[in-house]
C-alpha atoms as a PDB file:
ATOM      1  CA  UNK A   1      64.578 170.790 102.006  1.00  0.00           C
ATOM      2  CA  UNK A   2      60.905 170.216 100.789  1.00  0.00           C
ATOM      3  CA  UNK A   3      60.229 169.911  97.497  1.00  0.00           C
ATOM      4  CA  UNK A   4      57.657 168.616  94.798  1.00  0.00           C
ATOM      5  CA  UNK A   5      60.550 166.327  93.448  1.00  0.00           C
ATOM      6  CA  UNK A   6      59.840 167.443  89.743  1.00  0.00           C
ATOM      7  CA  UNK A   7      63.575 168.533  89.141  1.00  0.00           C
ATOM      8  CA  UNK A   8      64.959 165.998  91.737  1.00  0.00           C
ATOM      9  CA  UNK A   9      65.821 163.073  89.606  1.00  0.00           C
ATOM     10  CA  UNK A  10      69.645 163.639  88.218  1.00  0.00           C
ATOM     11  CA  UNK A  11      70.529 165.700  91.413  1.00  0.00           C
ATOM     12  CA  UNK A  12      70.718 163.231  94.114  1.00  0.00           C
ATOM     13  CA  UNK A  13      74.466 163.208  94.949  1.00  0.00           C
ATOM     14  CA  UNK A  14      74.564 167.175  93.389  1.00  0.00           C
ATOM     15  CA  UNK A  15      72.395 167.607  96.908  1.00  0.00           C
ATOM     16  CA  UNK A  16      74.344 165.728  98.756  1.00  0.00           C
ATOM     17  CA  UNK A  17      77.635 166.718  98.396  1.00  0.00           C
ATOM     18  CA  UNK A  18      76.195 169.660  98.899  1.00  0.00           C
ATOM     19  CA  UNK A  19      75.330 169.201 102.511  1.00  0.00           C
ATOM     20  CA  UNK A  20      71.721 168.439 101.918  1.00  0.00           C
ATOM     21  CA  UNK A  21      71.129 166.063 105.372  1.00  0.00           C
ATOM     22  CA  UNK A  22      67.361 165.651 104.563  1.00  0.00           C
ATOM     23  CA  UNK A  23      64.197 165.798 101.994  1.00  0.00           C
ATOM     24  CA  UNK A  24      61.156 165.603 102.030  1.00  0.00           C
ATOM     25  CA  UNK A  25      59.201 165.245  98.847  1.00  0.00           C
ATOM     26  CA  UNK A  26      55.684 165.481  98.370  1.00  0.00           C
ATOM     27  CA  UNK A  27      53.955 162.723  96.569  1.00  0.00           C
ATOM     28  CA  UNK A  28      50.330 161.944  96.257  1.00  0.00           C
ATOM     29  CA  UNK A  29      49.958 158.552  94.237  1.00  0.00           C
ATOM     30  CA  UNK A  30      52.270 156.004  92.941  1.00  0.00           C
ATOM     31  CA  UNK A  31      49.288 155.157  90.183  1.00  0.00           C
ATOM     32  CA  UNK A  32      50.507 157.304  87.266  1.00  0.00           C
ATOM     33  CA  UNK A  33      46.848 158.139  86.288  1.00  0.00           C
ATOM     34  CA  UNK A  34      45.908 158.865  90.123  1.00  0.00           C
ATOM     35  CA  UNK A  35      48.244 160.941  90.238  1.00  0.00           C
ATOM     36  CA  UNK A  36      48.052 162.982  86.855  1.00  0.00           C
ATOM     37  CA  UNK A  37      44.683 163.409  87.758  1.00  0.00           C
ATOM     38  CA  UNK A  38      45.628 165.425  90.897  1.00  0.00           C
ATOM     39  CA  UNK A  39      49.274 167.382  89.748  1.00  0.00           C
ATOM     40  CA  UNK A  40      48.782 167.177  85.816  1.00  0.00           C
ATOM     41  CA  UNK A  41      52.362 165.260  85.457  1.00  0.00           C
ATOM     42  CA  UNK A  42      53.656 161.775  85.812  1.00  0.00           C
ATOM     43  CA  UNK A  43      54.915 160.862  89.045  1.00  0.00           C
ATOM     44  CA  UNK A  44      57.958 159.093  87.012  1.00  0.00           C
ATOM     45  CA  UNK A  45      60.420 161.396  87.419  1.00  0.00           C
ATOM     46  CA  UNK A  46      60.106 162.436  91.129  1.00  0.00           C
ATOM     47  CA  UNK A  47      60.145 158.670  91.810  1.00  0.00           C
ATOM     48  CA  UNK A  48      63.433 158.142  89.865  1.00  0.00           C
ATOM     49  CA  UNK A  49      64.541 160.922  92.326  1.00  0.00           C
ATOM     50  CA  UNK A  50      63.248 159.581  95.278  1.00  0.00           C
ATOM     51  CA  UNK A  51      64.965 156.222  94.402  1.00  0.00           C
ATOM     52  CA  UNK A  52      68.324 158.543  93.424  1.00  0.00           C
ATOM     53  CA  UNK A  53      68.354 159.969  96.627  1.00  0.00           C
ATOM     54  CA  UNK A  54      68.058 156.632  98.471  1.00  0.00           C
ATOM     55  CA  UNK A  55      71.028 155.034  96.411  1.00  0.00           C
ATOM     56  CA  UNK A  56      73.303 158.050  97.948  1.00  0.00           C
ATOM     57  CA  UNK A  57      71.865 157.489 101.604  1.00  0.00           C
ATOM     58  CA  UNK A  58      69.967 160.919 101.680  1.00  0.00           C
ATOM     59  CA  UNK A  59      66.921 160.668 104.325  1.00  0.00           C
ATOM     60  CA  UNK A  60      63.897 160.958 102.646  1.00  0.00           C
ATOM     61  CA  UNK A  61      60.643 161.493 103.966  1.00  0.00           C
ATOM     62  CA  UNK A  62      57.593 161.687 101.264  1.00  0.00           C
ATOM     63  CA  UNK A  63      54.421 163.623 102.483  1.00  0.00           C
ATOM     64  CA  UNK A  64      51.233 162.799 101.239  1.00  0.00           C
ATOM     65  CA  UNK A  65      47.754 164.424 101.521  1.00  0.00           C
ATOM     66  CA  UNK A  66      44.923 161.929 101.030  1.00  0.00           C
ATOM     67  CA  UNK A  67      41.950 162.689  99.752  1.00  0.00           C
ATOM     68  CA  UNK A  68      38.739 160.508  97.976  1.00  0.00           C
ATOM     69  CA  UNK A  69      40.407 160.704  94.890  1.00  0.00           C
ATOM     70  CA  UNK A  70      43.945 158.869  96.027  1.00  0.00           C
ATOM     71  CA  UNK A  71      42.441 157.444  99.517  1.00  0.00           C
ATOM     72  CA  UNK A  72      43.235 153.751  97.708  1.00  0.00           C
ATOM     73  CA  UNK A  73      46.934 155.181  97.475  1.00  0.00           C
ATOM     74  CA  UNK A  74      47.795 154.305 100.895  1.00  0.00           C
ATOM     75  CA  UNK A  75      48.881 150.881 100.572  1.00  0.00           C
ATOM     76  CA  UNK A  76      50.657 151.830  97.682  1.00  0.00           C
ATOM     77  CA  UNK A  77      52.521 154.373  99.286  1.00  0.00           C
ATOM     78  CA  UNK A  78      53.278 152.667 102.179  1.00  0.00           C
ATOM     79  CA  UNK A  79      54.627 150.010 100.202  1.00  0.00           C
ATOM     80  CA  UNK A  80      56.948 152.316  98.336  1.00  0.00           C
ATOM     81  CA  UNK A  81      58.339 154.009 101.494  1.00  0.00           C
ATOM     82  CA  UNK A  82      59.017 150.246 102.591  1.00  0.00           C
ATOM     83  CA  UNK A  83      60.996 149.538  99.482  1.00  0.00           C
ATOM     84  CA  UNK A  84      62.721 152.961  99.259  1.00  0.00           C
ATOM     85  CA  UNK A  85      63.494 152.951 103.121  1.00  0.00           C
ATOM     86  CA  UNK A  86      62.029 156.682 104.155  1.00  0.00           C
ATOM     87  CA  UNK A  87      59.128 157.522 105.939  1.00  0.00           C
ATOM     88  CA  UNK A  88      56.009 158.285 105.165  1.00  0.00           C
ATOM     89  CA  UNK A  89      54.071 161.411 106.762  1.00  0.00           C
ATOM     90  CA  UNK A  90      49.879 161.312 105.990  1.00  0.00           C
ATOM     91  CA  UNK A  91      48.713 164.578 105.472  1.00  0.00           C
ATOM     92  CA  UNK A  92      45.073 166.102 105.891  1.00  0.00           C
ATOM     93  CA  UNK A  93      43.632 167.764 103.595  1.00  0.00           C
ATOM     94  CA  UNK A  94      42.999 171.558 105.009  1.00  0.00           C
ATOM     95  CA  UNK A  95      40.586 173.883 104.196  1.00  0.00           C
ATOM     96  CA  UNK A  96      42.091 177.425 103.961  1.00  0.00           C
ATOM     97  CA  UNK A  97      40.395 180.445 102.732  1.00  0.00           C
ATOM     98  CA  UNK A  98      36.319 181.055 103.384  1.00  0.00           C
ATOM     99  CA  UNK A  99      36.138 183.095 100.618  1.00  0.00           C
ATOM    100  CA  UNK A 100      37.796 180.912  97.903  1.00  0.00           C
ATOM    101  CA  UNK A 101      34.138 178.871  96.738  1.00  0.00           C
ATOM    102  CA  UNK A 102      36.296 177.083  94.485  1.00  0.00           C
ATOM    103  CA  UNK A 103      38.612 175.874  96.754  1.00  0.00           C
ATOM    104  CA  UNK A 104      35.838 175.139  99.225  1.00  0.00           C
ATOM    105  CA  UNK A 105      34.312 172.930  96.725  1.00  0.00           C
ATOM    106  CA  UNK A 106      37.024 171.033  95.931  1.00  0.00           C
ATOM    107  CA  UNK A 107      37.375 170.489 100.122  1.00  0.00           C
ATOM    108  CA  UNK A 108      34.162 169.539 100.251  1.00  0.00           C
ATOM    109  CA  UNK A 109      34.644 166.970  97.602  1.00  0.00           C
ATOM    110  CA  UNK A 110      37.723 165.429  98.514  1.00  0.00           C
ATOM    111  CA  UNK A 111      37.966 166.204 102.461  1.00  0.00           C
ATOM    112  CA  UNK A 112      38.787 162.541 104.474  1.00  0.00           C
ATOM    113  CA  UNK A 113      38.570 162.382 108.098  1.00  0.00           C
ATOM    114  CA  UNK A 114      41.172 160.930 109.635  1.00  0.00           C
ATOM    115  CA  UNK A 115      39.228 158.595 111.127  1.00  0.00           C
ATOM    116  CA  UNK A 116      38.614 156.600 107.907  1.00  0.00           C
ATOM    117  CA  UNK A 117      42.290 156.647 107.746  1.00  0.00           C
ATOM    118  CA  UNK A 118      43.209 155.407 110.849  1.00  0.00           C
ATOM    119  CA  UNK A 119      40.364 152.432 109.967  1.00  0.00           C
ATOM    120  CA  UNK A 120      42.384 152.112 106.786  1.00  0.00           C
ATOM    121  CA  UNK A 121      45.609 151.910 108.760  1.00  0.00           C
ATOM    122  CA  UNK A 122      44.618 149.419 111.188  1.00  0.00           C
ATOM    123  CA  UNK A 123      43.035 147.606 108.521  1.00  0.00           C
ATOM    124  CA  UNK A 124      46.518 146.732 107.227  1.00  0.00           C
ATOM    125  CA  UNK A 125      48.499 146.021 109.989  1.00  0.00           C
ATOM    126  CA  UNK A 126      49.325 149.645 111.234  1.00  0.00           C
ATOM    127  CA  UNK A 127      49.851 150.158 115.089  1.00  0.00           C
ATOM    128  CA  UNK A 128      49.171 153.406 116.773  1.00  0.00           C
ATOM    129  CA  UNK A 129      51.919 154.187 118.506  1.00  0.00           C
ATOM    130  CA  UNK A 130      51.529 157.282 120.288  1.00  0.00           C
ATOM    131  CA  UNK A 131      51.368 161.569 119.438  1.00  0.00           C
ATOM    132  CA  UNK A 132      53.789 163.218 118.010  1.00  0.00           C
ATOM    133  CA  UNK A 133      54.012 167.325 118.822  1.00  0.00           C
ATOM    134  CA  UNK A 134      53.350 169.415 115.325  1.00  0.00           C
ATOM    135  CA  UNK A 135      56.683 170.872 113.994  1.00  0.00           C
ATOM    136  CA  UNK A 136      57.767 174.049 115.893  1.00  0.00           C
ATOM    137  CA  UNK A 137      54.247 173.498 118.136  1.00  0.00           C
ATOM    138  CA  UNK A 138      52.152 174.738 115.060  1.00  0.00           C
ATOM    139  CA  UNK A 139      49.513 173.014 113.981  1.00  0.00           C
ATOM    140  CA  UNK A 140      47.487 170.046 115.415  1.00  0.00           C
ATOM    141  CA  UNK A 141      49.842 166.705 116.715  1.00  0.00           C
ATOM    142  CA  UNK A 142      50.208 164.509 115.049  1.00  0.00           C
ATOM    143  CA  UNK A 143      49.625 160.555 115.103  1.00  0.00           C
ATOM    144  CA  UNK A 144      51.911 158.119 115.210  1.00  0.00           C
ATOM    145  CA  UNK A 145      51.708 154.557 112.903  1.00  0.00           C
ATOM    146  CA  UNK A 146      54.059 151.727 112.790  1.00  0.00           C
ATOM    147  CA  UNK A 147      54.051 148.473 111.391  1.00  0.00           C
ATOM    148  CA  UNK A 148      56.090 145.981 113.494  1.00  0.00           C
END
């Protein structure tokens, strides 16, 4: 199941009794205000669900798209995937319609290459383990980080 974790936290074991084998949540910030800033919530209550979720041994895997405005997230992130014991997946921001000049502007404001975050990884002890194939062969591949 993916999810934006806003009704997660309470539900944890609900899901998993359930037969729920897997989530992945999509976070963009640990940093309350960072985050508000991009969602318009606090990230409280998806975090209480993340760490719900853990307590009843339900995989988790939190997605994250990085951008300029939560780009000094990473560490953060990374550290809370650490604690929690899921993964963390680094997502690209993509630009999808040409005729949306709003969304285009907010692309061209916050667009990262990946190459500043593969400096960013390295930077803190990240090693580039190899490609990955893009889910059901859609999309780009994607790389692979690990800290040993």
């Amino acid at each position: 199941m993916v999810t934006n974790g806003t009704l997660l936290s309470g539900r944890a074991l609900e899901l998993k009794d359930a037969g729920l084998d897997w989530l992945t949540v999509s976070l963009d910030a640990v940093d309350s205000k960072i985050f508000r800033s991009i969602r318009g919530i606090s990230p409280d209550s998806i975090l209480q669900g993340l760490t719900e979720c853990r307590k009843v041994d339900l995989p988790v895997r939190i997605n994250m798209v990085v951008m300029k405005s939560n780009f000094n997230q990473i560490q953060p992130m990374i550290d809370l995937a650490n604690r929690l014991d899921c993964s963390l997946k680094l997502l690209d921001l993509f630009y999808v319609d040409p005729n949306d000049e709003k969304h285009l502007k907010f692309w061209q404001c916050e667009f990262v290459h990946f190459d500043l975050v593969h400096k960013k990884l390295t930077e803190i002890g990240a090693n580039f383990v190899g490609w990955e194939d893009a889910p059901g062969g859609v999309g780009a591949p994607l790389l692979d980080y690990r800290f040993d």
